[in-house]
N, C-alpha and C. Protein backbone atom coordinates (compact mmCIF):
# COMPACT_ATOMS: atom_id res chain seq x y z
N UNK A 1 21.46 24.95 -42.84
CA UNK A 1 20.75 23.68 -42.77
C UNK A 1 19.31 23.94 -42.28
N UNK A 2 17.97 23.36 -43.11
CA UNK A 2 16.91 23.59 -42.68
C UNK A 2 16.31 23.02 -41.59
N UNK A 3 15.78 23.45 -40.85
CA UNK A 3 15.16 22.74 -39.37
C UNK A 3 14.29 22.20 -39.65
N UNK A 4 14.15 20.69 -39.69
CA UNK A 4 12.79 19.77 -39.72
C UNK A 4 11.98 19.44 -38.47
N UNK A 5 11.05 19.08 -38.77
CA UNK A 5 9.45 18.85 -37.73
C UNK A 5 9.55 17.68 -37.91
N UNK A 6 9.84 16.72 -36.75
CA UNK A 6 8.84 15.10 -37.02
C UNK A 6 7.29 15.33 -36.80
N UNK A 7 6.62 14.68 -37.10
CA UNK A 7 5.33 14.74 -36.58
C UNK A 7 5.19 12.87 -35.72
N UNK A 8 4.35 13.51 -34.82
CA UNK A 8 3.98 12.11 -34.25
C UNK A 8 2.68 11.36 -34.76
N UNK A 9 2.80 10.37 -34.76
CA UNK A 9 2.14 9.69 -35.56
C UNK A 9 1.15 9.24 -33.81
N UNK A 10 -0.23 9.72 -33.68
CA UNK A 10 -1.12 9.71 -32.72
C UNK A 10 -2.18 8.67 -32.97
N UNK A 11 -1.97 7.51 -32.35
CA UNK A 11 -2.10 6.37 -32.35
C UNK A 11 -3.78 6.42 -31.27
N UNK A 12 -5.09 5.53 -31.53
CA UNK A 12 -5.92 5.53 -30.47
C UNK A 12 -5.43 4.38 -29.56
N UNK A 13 -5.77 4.68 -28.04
CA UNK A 13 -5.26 3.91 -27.25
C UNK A 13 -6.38 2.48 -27.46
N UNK A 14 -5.68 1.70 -27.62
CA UNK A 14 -5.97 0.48 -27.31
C UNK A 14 -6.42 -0.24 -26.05
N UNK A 15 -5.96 -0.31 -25.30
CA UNK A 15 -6.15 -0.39 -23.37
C UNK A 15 -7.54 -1.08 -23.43
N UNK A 16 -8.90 -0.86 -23.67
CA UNK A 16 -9.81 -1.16 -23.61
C UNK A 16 -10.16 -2.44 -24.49
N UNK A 17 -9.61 -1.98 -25.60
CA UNK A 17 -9.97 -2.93 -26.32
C UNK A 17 -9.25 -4.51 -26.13
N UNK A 18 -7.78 -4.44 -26.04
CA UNK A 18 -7.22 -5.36 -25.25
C UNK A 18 -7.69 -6.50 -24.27
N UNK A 19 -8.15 -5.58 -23.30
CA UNK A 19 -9.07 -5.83 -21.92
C UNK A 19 -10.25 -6.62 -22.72
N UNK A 20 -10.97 -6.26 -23.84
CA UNK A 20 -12.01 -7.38 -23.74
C UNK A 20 -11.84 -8.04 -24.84
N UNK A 21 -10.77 -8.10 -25.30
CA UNK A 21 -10.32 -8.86 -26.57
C UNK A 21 -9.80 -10.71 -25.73
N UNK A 22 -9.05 -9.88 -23.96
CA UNK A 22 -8.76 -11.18 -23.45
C UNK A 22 -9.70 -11.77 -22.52
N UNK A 23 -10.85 -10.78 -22.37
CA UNK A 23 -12.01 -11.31 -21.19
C UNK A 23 -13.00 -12.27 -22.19
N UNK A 24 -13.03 -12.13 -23.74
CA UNK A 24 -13.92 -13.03 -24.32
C UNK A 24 -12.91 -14.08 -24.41
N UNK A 25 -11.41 -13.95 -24.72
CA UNK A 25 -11.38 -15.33 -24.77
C UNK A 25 -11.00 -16.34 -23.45
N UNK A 26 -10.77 -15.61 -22.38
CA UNK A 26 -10.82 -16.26 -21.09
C UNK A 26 -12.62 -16.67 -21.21
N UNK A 27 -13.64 -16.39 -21.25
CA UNK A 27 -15.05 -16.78 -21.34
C UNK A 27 -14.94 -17.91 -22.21
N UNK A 28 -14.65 -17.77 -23.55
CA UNK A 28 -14.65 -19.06 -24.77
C UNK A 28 -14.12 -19.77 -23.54
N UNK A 29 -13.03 -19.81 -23.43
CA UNK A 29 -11.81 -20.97 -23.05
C UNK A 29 -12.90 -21.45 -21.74
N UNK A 30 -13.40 -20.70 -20.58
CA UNK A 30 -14.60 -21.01 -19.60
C UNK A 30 -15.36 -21.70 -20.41
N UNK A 31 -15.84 -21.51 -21.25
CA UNK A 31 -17.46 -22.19 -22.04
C UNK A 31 -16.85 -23.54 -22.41
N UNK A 32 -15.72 -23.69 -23.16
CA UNK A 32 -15.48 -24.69 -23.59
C UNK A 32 -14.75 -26.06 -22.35
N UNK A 33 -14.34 -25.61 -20.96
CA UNK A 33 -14.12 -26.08 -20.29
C UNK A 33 -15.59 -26.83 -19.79
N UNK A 34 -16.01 -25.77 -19.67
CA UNK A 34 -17.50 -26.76 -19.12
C UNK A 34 -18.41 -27.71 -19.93
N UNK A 35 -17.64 -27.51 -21.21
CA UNK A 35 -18.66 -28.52 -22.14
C UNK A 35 -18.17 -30.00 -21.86
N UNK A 36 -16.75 -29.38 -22.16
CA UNK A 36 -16.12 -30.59 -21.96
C UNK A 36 -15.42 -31.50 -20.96
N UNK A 37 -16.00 -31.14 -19.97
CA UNK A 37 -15.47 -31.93 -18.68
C UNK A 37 -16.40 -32.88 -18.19
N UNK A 38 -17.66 -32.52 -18.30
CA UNK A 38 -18.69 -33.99 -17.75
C UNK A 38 -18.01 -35.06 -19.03
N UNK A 39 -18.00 -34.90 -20.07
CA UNK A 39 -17.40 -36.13 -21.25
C UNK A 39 -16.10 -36.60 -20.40
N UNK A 40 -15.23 -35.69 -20.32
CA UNK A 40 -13.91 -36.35 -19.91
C UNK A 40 -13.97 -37.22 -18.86
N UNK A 41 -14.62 -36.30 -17.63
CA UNK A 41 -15.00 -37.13 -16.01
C UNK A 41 -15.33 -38.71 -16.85
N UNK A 42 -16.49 -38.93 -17.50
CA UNK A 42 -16.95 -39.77 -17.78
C UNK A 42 -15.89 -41.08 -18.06
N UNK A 43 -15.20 -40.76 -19.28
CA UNK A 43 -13.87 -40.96 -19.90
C UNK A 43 -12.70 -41.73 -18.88
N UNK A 44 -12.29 -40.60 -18.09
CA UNK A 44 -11.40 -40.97 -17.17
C UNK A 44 -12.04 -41.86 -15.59
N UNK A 45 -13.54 -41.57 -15.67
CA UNK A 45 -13.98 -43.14 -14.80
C UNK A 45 -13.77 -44.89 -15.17
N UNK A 46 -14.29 -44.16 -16.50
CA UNK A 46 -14.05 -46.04 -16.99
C UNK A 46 -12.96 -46.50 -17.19
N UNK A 47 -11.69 -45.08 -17.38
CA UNK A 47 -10.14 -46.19 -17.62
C UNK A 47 -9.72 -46.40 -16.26
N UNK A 48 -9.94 -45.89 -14.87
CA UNK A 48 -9.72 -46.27 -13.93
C UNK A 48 -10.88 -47.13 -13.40
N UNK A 49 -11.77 -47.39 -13.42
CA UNK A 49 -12.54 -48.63 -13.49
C UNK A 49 -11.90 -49.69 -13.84
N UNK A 50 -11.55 -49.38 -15.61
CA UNK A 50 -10.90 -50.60 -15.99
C UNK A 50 -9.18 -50.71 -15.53
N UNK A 51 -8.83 -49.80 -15.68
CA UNK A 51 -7.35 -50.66 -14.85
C UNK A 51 -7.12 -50.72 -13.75
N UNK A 52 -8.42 -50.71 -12.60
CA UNK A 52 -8.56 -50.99 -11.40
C UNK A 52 -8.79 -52.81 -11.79
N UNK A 53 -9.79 -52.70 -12.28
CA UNK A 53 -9.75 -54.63 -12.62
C UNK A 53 -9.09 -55.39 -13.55
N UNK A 54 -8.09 -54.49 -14.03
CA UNK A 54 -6.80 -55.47 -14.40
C UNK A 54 -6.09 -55.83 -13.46
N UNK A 55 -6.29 -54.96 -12.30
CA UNK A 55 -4.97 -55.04 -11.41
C UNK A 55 -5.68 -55.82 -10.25
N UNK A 56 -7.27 -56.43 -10.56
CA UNK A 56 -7.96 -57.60 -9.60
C UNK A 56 -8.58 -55.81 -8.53
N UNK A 57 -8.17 -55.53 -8.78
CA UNK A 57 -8.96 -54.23 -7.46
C UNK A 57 -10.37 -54.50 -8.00
């Protein structure tokens, strides 16, 4: 019976790339938090405004 060789299949490590594959999208997801929170604040003043004076408050 003949003796076979696997070969390994030598892969580049990834590790780095990973790392800033999730630091840009933790940043997006940051950028987009800050766009959109003075709108919301805004948003969520006037419905408690307004169902403060439904309720006579």
């Amino acid at each position: 019976m003949p003796h076979t060789h696997t070969r390994r299949l030598h892969l580049p490590n990834e590790t780095g790339q990973t790392l800033t594959e999730y630091s840009l999208l933790i940043v997006l997801i940051a950028v987009a938090v800050a766009v959109l929170l003075p709108g919301l604040a805004t948003v969520l003043t006037g419905f408690v405004a307004s169902a403060a004076a439904a309720f006579g408050g």
